[in-house]
C-alpha atoms as a PDB file:
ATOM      1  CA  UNK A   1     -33.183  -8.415  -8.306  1.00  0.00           C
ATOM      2  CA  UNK A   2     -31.088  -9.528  -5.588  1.00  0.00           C
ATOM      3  CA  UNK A   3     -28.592  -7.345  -3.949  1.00  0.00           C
ATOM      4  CA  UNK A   4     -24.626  -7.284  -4.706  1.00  0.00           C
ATOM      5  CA  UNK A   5     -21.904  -7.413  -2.886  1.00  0.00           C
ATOM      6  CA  UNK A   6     -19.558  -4.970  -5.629  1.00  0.00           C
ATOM      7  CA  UNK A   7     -19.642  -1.367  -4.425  1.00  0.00           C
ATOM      8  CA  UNK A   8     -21.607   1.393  -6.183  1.00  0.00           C
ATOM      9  CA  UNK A   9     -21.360   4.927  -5.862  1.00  0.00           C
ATOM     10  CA  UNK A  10     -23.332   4.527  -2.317  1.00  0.00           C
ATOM     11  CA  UNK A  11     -21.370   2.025  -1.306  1.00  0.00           C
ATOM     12  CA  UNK A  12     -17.251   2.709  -2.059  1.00  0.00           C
ATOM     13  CA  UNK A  13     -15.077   0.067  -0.935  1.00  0.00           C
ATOM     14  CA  UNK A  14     -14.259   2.497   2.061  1.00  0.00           C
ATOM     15  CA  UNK A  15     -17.513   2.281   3.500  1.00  0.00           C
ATOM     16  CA  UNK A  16     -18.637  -0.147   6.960  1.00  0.00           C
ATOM     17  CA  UNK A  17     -21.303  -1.857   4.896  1.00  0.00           C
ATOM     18  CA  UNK A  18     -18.551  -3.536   2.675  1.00  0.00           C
ATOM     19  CA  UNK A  19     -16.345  -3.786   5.186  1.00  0.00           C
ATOM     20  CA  UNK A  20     -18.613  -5.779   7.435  1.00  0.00           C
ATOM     21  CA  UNK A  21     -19.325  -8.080   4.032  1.00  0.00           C
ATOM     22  CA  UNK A  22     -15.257  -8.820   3.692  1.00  0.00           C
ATOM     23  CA  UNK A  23     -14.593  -9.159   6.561  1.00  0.00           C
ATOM     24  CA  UNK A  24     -15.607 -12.906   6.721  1.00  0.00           C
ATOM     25  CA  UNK A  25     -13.212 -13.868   3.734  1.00  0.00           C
ATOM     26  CA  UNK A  26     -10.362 -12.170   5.603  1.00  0.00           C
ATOM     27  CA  UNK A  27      -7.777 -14.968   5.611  1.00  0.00           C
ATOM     28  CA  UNK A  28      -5.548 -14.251   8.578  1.00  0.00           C
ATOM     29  CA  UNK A  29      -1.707 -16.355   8.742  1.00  0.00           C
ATOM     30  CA  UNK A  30       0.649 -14.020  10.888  1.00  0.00           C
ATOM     31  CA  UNK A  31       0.402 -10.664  11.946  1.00  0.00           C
ATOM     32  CA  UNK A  32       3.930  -8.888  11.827  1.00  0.00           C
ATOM     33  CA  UNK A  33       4.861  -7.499  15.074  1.00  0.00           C
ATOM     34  CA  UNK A  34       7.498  -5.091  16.028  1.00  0.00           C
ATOM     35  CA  UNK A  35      10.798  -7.217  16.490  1.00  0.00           C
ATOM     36  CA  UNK A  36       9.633  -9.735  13.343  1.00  0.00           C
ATOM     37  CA  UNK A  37      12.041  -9.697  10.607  1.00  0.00           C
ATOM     38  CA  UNK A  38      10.388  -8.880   7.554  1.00  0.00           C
ATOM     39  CA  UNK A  39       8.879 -11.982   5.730  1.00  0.00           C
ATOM     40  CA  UNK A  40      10.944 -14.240   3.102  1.00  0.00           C
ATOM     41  CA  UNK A  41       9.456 -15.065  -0.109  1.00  0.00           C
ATOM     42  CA  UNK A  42       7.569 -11.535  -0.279  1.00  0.00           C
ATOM     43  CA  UNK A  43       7.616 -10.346  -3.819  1.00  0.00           C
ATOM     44  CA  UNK A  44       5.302  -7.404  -5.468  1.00  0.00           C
ATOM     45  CA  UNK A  45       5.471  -5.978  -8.591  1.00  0.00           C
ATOM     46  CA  UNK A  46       5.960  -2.398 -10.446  1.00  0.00           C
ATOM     47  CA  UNK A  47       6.349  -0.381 -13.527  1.00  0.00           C
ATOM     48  CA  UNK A  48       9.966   1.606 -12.874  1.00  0.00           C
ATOM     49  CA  UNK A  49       9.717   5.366 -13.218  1.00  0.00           C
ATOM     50  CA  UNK A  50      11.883   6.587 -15.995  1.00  0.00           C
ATOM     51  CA  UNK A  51      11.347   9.967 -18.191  1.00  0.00           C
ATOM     52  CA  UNK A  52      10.430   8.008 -21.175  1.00  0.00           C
ATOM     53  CA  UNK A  53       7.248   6.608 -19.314  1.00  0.00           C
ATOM     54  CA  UNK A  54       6.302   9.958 -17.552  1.00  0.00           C
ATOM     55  CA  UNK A  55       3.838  11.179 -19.530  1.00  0.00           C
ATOM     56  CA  UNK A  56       0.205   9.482 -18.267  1.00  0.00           C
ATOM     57  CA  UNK A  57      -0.601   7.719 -22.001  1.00  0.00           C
ATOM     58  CA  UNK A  58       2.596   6.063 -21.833  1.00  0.00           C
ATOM     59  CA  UNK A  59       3.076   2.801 -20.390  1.00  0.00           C
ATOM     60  CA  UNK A  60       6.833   0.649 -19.401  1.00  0.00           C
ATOM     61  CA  UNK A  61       6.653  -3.043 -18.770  1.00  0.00           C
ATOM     62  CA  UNK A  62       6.300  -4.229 -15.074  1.00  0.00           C
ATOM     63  CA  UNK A  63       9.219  -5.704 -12.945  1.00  0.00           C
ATOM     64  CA  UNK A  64       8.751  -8.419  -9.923  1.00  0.00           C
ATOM     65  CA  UNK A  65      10.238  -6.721  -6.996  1.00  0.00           C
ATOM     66  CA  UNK A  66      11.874  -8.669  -4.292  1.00  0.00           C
ATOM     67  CA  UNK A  67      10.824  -6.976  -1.513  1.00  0.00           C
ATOM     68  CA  UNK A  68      12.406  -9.597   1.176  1.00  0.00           C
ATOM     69  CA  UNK A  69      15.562  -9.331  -0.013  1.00  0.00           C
ATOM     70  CA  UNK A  70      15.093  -5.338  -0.931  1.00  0.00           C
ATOM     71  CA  UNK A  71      14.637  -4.447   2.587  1.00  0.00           C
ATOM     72  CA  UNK A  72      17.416  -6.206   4.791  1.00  0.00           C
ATOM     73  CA  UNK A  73      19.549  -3.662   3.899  1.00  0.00           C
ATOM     74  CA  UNK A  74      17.437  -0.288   3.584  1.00  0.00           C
ATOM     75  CA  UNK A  75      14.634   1.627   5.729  1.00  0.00           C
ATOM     76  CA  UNK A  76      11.426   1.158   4.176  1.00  0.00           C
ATOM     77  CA  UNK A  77       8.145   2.351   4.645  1.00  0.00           C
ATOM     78  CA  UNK A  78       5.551   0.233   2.995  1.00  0.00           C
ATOM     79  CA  UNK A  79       2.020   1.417   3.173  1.00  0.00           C
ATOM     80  CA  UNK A  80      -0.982  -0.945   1.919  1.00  0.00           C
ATOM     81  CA  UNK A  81      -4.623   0.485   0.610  1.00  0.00           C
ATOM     82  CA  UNK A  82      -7.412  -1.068  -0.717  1.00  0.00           C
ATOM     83  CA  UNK A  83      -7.431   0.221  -4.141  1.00  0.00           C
ATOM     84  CA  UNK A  84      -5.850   2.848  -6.438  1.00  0.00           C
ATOM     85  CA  UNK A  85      -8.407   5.607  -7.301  1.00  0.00           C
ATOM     86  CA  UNK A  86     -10.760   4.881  -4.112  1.00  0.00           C
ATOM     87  CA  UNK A  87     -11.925   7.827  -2.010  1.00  0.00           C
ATOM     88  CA  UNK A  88     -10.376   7.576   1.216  1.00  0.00           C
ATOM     89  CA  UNK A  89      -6.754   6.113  -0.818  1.00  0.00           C
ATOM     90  CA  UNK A  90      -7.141   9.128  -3.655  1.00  0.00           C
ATOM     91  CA  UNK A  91      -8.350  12.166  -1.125  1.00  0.00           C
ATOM     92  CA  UNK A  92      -6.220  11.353   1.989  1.00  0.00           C
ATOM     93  CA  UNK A  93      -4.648   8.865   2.230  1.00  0.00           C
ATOM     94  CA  UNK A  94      -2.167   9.053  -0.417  1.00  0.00           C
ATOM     95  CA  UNK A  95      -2.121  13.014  -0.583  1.00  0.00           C
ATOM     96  CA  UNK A  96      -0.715  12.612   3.077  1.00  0.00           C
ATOM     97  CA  UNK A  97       2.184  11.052   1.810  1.00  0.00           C
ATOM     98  CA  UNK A  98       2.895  12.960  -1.444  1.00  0.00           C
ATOM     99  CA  UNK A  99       2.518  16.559   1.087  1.00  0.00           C
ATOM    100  CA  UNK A 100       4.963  14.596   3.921  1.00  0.00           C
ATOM    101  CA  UNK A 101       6.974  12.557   1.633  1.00  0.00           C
ATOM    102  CA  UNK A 102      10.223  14.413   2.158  1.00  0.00           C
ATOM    103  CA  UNK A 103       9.968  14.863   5.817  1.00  0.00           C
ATOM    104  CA  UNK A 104      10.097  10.961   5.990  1.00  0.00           C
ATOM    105  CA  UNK A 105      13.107  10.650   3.763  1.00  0.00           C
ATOM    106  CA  UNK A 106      14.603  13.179   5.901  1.00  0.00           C
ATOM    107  CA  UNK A 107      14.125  10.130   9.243  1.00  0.00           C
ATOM    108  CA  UNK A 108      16.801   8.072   6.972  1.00  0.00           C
ATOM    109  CA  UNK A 109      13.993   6.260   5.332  1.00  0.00           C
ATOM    110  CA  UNK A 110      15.319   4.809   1.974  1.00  0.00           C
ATOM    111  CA  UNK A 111      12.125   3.704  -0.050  1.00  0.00           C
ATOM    112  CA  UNK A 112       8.612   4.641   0.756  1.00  0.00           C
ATOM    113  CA  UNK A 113       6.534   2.212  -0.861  1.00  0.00           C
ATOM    114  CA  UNK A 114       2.974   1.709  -1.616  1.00  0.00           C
ATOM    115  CA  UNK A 115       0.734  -1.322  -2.900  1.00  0.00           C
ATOM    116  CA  UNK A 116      -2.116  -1.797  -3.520  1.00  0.00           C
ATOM    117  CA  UNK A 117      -4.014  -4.921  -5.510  1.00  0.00           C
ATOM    118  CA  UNK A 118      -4.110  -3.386  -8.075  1.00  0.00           C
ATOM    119  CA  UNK A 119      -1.949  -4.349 -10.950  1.00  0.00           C
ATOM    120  CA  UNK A 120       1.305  -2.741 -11.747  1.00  0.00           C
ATOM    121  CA  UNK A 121      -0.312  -0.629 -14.908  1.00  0.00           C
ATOM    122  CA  UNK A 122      -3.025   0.802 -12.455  1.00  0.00           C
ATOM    123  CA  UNK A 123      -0.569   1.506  -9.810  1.00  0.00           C
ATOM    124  CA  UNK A 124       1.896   3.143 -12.221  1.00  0.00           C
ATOM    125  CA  UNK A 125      -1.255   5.015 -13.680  1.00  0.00           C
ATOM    126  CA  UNK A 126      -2.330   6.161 -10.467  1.00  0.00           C
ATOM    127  CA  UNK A 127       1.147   7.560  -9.595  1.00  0.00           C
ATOM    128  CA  UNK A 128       1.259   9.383 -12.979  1.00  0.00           C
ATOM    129  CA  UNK A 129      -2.260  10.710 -11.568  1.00  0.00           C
ATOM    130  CA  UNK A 130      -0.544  11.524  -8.314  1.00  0.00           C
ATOM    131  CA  UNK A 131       2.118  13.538  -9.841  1.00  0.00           C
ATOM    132  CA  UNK A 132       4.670  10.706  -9.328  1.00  0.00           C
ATOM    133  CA  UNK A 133       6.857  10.201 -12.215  1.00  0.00           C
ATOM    134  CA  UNK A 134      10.111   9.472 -10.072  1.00  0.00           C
ATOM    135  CA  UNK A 135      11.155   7.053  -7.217  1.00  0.00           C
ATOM    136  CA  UNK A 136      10.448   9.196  -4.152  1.00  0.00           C
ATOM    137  CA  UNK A 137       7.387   7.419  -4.040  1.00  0.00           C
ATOM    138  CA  UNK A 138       7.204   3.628  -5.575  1.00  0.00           C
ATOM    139  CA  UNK A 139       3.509   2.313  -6.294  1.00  0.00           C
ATOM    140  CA  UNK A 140       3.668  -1.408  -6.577  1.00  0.00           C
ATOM    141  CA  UNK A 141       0.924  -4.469  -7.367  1.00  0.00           C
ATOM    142  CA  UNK A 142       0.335  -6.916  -4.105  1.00  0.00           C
ATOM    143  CA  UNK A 143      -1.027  -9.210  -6.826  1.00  0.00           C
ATOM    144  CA  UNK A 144      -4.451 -10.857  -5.585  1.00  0.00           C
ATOM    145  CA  UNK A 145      -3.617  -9.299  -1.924  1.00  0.00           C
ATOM    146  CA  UNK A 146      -1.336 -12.132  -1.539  1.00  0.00           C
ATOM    147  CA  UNK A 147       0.971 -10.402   1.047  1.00  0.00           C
ATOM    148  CA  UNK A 148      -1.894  -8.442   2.844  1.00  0.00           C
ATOM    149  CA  UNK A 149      -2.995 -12.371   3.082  1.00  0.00           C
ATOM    150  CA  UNK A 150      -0.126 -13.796   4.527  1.00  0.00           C
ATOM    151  CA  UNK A 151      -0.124 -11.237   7.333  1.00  0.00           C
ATOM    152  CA  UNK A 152      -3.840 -11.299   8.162  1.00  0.00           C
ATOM    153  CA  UNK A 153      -4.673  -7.750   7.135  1.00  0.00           C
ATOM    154  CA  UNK A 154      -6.933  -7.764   3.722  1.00  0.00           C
ATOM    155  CA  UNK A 155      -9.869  -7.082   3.210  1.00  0.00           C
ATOM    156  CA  UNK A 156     -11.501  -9.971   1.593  1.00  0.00           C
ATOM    157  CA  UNK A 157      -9.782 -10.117  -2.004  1.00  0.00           C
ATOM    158  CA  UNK A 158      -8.364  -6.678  -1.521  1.00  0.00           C
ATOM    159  CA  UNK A 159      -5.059  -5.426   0.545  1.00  0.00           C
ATOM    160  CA  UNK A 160      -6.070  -3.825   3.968  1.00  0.00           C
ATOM    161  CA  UNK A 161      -5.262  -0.144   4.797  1.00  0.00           C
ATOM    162  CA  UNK A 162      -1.640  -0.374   7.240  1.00  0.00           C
ATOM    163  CA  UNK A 163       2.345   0.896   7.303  1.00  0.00           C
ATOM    164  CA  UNK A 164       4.824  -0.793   8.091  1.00  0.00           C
ATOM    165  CA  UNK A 165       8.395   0.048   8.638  1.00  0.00           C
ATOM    166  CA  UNK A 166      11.214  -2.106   8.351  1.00  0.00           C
ATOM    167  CA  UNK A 167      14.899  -1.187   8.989  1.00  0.00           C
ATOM    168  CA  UNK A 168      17.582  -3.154   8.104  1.00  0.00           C
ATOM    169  CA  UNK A 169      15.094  -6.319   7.679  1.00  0.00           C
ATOM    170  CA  UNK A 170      13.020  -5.989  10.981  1.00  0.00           C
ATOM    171  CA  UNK A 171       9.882  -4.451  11.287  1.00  0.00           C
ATOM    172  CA  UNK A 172      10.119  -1.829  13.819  1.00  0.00           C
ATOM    173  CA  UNK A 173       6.335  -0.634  13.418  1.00  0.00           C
ATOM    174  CA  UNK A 174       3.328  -1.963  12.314  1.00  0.00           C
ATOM    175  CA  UNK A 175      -0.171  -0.949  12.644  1.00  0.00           C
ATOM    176  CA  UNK A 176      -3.407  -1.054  10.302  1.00  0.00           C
ATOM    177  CA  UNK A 177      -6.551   1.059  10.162  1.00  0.00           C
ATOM    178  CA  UNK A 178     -10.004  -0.886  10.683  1.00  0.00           C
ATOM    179  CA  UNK A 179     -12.580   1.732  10.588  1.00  0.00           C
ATOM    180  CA  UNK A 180     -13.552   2.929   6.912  1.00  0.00           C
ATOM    181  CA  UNK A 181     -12.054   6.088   6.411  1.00  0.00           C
ATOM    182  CA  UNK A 182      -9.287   6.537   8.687  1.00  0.00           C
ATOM    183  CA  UNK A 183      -5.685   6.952   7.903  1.00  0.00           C
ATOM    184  CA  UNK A 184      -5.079   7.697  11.817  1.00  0.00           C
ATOM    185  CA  UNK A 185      -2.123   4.398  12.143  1.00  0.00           C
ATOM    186  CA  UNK A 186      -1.051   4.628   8.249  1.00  0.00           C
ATOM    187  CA  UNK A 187      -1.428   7.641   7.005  1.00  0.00           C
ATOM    188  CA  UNK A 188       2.408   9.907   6.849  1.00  0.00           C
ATOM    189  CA  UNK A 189       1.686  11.710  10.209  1.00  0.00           C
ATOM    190  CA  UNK A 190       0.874   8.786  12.093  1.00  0.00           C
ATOM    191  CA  UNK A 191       4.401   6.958  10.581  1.00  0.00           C
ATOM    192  CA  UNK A 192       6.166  10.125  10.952  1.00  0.00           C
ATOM    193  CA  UNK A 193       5.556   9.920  14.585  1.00  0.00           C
ATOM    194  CA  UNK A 194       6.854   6.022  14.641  1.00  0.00           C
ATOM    195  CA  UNK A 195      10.082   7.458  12.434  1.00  0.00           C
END
């Protein structure tokens, strides 16, 4: 039987051995570096929170999001994982956020933002899953990674683990993890610090 390249139990999408196996369809375009002004033509999309979809079996009908034209006027923090409901994205990486989540609003950040590949009813799932049934925290679809793609930082067919704040349309920090398992660059603390 010859060996696949999906992940198993052994081998989450967090570990090196899948890593290594992406990281030859990594497509890289641009990397965003501080003083960049936030990408046109960047759209992802998302299932509003609203108290009639709050309860986990319900379900609300998915929005595009404009997020180029969304952030020239706001402070954003936009945070990218691999998947909703992956080890590293369900126990840290995400938990960081939800624990430091008003400590970043508190820096005059606007919208903190996260997306995943995932389509919008897994990411609104996942929030529900989270906790999340308001807009403190906004999970949103990078459908088929095709933003993580434009800036060089998937993982093969999935979106890369990074943050990156924007303020007022310019990114003013951006920074993504490489080694499976660390949130050291884009996990809350270390975008706290950038804040």
């Amino acid at each position: 039987m010859a060996a696949s390249n999906e992940p198993t139990a052994s081998m989450p999408f967090d570990s090196p051995i899948d890593l290594r196996k992406t990281e030859k369809r990594r497509v890289k375009m641009s990397e965003l570096k501080v003083g960049d002004s936030f990408p046109e033509g960047v759209w992802f999309s998302y299932i509003p929170p609203s108290p009639e979809t709050s309860e986990f079996t319900t379900c609300g009908t998915p929005v595009p999001f404009n997020a180029s034209q969304e952030f020239k006027n706001k402070k954003v923090v936009l945070v990218s994982i691999p998947g909703a409901f992956t080890p590293t994205c369900s126990g840290s990486h995400i938990p960081s956020y939800l624990e430091h989540v008003d400590k970043i609003k508190a820096k005059g950040v606007d919208q903190v933002i996260i997306i995943a590949v995932n389509d919008p009813f897994v990411m609104s799932g996942w929030a529900k899953a989270n906790g999340v049934t308001d807009d403190k925290i906004l999970f949103m679809s990078d459908k088929d990674a095709k933003f993580s793609q434009t800036i060089g930082w998937n993982i093969g067919e999935r979106t890369g683990r990074f943050a990156i704040i924007v303020d007022q349309g310019k990114v003013v920090y951006a920074a993504r993890d490489e080694q499976p398992g660390s949130i050291e660059k884009s996990g809350a603390l270390g975008v706290l610090a950038q804040l």
